[in-house]
Protein backbone atom coordinates (compact mmCIF):
# COMPACT_ATOMS: atom_id res chain seq x y z
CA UNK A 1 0.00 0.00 0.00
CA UNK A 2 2.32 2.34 0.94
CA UNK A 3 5.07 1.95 -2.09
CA UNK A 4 1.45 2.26 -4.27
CA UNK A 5 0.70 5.41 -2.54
CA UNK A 6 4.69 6.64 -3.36
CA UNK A 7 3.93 5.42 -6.92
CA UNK A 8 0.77 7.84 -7.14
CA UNK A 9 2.12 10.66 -5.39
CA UNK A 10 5.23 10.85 -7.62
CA UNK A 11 3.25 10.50 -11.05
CA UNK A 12 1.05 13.48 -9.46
CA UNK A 13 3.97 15.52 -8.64
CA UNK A 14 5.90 14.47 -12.02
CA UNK A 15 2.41 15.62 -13.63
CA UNK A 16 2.42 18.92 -11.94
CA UNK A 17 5.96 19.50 -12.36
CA UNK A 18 5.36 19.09 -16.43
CA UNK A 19 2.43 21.42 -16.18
CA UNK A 20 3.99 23.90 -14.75
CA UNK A 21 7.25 23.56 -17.20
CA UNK A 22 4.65 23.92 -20.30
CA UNK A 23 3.63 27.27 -18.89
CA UNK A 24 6.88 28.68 -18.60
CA UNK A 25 6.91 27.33 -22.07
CA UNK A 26 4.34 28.63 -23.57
CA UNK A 27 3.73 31.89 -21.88
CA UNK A 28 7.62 32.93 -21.38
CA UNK A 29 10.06 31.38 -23.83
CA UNK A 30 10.47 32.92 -27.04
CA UNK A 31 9.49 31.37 -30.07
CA UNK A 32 11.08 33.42 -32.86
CA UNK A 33 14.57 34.55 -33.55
CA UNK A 34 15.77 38.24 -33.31
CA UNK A 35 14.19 40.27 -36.15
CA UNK A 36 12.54 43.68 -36.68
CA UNK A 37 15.21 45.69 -38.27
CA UNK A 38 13.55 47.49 -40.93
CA UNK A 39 10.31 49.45 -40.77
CA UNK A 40 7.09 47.90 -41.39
CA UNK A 41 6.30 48.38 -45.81
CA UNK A 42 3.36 50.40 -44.93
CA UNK A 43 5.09 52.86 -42.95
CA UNK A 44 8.24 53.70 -44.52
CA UNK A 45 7.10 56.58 -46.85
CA UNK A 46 5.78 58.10 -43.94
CA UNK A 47 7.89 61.58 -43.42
CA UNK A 48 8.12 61.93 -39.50
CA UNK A 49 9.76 58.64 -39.58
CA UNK A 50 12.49 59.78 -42.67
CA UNK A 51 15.15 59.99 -39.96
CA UNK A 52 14.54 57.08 -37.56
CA UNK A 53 17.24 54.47 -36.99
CA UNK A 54 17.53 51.14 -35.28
CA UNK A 55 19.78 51.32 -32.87
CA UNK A 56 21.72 48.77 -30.23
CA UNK A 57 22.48 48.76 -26.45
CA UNK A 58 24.65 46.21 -24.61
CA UNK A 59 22.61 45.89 -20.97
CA UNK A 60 24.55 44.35 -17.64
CA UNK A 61 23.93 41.21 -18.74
CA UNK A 62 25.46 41.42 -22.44
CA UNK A 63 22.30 41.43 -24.10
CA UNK A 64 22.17 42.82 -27.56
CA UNK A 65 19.05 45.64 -26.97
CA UNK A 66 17.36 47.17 -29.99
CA UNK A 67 15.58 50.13 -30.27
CA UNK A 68 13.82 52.57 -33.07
CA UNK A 69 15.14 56.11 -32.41
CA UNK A 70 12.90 58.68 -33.96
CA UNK A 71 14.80 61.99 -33.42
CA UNK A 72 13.87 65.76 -33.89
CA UNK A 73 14.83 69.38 -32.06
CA UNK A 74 14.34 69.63 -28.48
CA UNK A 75 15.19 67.66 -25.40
CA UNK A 76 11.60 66.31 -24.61
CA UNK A 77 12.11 62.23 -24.85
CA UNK A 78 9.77 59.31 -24.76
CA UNK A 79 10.04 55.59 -23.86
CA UNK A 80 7.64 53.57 -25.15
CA UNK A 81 7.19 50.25 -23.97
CA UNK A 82 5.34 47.98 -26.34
CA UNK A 83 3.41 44.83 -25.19
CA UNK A 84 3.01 41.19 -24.26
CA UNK A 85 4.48 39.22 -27.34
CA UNK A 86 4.52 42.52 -29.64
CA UNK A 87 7.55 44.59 -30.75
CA UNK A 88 8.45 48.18 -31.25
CA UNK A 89 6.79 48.89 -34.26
CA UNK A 90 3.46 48.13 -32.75
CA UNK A 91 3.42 51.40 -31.07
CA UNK A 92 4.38 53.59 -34.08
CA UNK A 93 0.48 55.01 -33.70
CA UNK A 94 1.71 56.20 -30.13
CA UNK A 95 4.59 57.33 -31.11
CA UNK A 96 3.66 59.36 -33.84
CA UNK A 97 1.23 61.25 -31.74
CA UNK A 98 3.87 61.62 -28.80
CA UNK A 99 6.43 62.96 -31.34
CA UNK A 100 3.52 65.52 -32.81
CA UNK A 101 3.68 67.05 -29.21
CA UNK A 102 7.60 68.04 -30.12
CA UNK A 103 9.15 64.55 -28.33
CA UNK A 104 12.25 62.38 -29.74
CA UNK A 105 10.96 58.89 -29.81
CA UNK A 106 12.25 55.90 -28.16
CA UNK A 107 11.28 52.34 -29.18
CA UNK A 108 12.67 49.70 -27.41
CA UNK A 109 12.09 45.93 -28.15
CA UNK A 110 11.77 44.56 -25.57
CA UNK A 111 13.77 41.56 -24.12
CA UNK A 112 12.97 38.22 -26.11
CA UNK A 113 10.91 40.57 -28.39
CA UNK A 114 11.29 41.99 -31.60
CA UNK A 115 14.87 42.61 -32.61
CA UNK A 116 16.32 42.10 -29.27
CA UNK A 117 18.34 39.06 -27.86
CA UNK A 118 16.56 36.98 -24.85
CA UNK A 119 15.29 33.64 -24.13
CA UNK A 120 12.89 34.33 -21.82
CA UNK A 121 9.99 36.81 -21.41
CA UNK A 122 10.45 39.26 -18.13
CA UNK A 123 6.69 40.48 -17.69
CA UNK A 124 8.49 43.74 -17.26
CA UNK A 125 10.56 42.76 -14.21
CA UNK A 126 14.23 42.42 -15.69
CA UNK A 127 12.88 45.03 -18.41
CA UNK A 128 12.58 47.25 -15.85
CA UNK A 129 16.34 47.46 -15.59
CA UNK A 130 16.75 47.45 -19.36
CA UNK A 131 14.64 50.89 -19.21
CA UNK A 132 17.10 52.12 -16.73
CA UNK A 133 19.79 51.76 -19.06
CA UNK A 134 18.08 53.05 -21.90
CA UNK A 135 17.29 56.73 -20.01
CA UNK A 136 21.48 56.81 -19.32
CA UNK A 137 21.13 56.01 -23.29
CA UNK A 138 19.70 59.01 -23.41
CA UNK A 139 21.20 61.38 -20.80
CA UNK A 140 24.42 60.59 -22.72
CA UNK A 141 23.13 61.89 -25.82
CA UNK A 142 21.36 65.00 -23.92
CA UNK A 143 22.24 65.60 -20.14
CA UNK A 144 19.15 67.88 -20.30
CA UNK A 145 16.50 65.40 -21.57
CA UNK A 146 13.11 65.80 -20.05
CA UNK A 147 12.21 61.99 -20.48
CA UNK A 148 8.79 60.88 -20.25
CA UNK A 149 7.78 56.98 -19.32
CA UNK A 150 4.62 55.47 -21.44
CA UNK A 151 4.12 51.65 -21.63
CA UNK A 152 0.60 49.68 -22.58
CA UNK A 153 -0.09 46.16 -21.35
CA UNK A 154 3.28 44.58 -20.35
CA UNK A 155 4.69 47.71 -21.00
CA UNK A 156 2.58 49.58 -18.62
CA UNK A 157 3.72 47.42 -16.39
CA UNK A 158 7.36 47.64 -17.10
CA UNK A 159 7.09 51.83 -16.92
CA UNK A 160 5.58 51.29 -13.60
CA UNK A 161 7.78 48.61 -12.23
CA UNK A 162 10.82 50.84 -13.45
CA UNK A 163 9.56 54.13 -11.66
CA UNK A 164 10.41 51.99 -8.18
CA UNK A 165 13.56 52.09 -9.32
CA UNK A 166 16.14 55.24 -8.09
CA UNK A 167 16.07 57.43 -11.46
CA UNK A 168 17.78 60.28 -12.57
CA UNK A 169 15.62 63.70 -12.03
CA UNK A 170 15.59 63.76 -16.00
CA UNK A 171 13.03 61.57 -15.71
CA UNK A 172 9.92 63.20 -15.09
CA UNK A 173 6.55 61.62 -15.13
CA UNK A 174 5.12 58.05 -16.09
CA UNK A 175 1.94 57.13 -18.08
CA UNK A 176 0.63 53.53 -18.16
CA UNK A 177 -2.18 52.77 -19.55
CA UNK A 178 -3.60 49.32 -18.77
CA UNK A 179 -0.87 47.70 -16.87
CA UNK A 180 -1.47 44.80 -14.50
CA UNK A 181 -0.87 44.82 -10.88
CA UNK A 182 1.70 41.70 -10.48
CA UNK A 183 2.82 38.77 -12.85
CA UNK A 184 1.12 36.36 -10.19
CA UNK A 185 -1.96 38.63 -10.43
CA UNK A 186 -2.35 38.10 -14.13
CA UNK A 187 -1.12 34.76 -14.58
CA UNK A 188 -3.78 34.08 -11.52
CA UNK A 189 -6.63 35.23 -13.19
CA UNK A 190 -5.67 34.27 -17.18
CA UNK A 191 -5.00 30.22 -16.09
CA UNK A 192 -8.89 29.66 -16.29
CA UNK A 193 -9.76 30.93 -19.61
CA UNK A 194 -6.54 30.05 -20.81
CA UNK A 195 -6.02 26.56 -19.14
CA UNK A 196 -9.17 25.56 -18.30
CA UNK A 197 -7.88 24.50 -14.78
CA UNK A 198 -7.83 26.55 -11.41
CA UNK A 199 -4.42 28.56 -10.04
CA UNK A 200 -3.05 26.13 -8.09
CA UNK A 201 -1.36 24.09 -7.73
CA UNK A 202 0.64 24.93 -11.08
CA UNK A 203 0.59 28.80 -10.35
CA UNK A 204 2.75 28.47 -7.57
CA UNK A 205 5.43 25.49 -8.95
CA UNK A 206 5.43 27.74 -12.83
CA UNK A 207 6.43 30.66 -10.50
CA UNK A 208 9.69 28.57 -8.45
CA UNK A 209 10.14 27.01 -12.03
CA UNK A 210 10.41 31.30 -13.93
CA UNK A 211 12.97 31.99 -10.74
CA UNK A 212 14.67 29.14 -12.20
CA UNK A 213 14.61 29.83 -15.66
CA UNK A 214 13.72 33.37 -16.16
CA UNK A 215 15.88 34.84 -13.10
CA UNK A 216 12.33 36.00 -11.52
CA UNK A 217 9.68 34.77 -9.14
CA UNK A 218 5.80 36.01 -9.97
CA UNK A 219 4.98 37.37 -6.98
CA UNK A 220 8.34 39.41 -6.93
CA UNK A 221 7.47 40.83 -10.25
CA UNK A 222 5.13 43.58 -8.70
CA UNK A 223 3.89 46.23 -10.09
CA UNK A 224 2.00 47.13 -7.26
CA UNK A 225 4.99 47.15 -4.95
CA UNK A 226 7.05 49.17 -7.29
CA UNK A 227 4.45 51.93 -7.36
CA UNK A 228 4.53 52.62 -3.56
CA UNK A 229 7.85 53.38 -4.13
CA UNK A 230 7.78 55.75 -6.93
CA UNK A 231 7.96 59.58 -6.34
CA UNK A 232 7.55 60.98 -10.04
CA UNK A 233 4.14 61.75 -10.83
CA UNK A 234 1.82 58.87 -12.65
CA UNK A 235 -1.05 58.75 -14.67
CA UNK A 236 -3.10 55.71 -14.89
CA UNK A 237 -5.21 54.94 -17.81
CA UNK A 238 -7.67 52.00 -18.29
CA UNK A 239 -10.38 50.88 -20.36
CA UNK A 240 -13.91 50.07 -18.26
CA UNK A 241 -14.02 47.22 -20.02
CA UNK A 242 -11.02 45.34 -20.07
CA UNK A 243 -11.53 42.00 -20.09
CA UNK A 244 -8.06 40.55 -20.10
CA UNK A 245 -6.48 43.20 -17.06
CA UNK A 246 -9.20 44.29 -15.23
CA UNK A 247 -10.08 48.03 -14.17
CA UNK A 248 -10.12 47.15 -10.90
CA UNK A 249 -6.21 46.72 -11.33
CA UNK A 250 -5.94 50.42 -12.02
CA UNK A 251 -7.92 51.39 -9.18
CA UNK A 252 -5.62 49.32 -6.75
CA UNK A 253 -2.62 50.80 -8.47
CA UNK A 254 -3.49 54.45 -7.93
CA UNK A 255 -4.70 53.56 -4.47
CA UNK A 256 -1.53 51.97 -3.83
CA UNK A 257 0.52 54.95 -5.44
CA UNK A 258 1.95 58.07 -3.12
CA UNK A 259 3.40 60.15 -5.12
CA UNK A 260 1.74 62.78 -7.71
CA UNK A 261 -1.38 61.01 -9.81
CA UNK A 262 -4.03 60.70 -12.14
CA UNK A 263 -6.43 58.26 -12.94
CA UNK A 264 -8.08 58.05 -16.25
CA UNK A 265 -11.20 54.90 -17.26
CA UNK A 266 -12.50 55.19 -20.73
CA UNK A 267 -16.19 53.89 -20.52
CA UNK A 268 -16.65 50.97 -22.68
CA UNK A 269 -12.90 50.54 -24.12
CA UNK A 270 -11.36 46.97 -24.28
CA UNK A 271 -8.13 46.24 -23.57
CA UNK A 272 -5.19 48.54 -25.05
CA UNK A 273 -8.32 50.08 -26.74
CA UNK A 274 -8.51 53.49 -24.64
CA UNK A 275 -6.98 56.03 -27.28
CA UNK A 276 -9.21 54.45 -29.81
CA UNK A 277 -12.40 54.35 -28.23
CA UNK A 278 -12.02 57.82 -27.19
CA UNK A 279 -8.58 60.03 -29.09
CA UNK A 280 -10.11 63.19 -27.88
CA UNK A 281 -10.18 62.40 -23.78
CA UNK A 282 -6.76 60.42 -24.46
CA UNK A 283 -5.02 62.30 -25.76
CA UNK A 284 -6.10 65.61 -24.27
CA UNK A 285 -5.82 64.12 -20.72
CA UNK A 286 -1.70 62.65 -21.57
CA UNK A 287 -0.75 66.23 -22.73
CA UNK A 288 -2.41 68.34 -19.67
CA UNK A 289 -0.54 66.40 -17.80
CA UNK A 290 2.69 66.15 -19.74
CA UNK A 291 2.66 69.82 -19.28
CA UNK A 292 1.99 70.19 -15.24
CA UNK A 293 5.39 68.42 -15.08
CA UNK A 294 7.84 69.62 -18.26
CA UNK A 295 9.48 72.55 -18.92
CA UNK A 296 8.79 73.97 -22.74
């Protein structure tokens, strides 16, 4: 009885073990090799982009970083963080409205996106670092950059978990618009639709199996925490409804943040749908509050 009980309980934790493995697989490790160095066919006649350029980083950890640099006069700068399996170019419609308000442009790919190098997705937790480096990027080019943080989806949440971080004071203000509160969080509430099986046990073994293999636990990859710590000013931007991050994420971020702050829902947008479903409001909304915070 007892060696038939070892028998079971080994196959079950053998079973859970693989489980767990195939969501770190499927949700984290990239599938594609590093590409993304040209512009997108439809946009390359496009004249506000006639001077951008792809160009490299090396980061702590000797990855090869790429980025679309969209330059012009001034020393008002943007980061924009794409999303969740996406890439740099998706947020040329971003861009060019950021760059319309008089800002250089900053694309990053992320890690294990687009034209960078990386195994492994980081949610936005090692990215967050990767954004650090990217505003000394910057300040090298232009000690008096006024540098703006905007991320949607994963890269709301990498903007936010970066503004935890100690930044320079040339970084003034984030905007994230519908970031997630934690990688546990979002993993938590995705496994039933996507897995048809409850959180746990897997939730917790995938997370111990990403510290493994990604360098990062779940839970540590807050969001949440990172905004208690920030001291720049942040507005948060959500669609009603979101049905993949939920509004009631925002409204736990901004409780959670203490520093300067906004909060912005757009009635009836979907997710990453907010400057769609309503430009006006958007966009209106980003640059009254751009302007409480930058010079020029």
């Amino acid at each position: 009885m007892g060696k038939k009980l070892l028998c079971v309980s080994a196959i079950a934790v053998g079973g859970l073990l693989a489980a767990a493995n195939a969501m770190i697989d499927i949700e984290l490790r990239r599938k594609a090799a590093p590409h993304g160095q040209r512009l997108c066919a439809e946009r390359q006649g496009e004249t506000w982009l006639k001077n951008a350029r792809y160009v490299t980083h090396r980061n702590r950890e000797n990855m090869r970083l790429r980025a679309w640099f969209i330059p012009q006069a001034g020393s008002r700068y943007v980061i924009i963080c794409h999303g969740y399996k996406c890439c740099a170019q998706s947020m040329l419609d971003r861009a060019k409205s950021f760059y319309d308000m008089g800002f250089n442009v900053l694309l990053p790919d992320a890690r294990a996106h687009g034209g960078s190098d990386g195994r492994m997705i980081g949610m936005g937790w090692p990215e967050r670092r990767d954004i650090v480096e990217w505003i000394y990027e910057i300040l090298h080019r232009d000690k008096n950059a006024q540098i703006v943080l905007f991320g949607e989806s994963m890269g709301a949440a990498t903007v936010m978990m970066t503004a935890g971080e100690v930044l320079p004071k040339q970084v003034k203000l984030v905007i994230e618009d519908c970031g997630y509160t934690s990688v546990w969080e979002i993993f938590k509430i995705s496994m039933r639709p996507l897995y048809h099986t409850p959180p746990y046990p897997v939730l917790p073994i995938a997370s111990l199996l990403a510290r493994l293999r990604a360098g990062y636990s779940f839970r540590r990859a807050s969001a949440l925490e990172q905004v208690r710590q920030c001291r720049i000013p942040i507005l948060f931007i959500h669609g009603e409804k979101d049905a993949l991050v939920p509004a009631s994420m925002a409204l736990r971020l901004y409780g959670a943040a203490r520093c300067a702050k906004q909060l912005l829902i757009i009635p009836e947008a979907g997710h990453a749908e907010s400057a769609e479903k309503d430009p006006e409001l958007y966009w209106n909304t980003i640059r009254t509050f751009i302007d409480q915070y930058l010079d020029g």
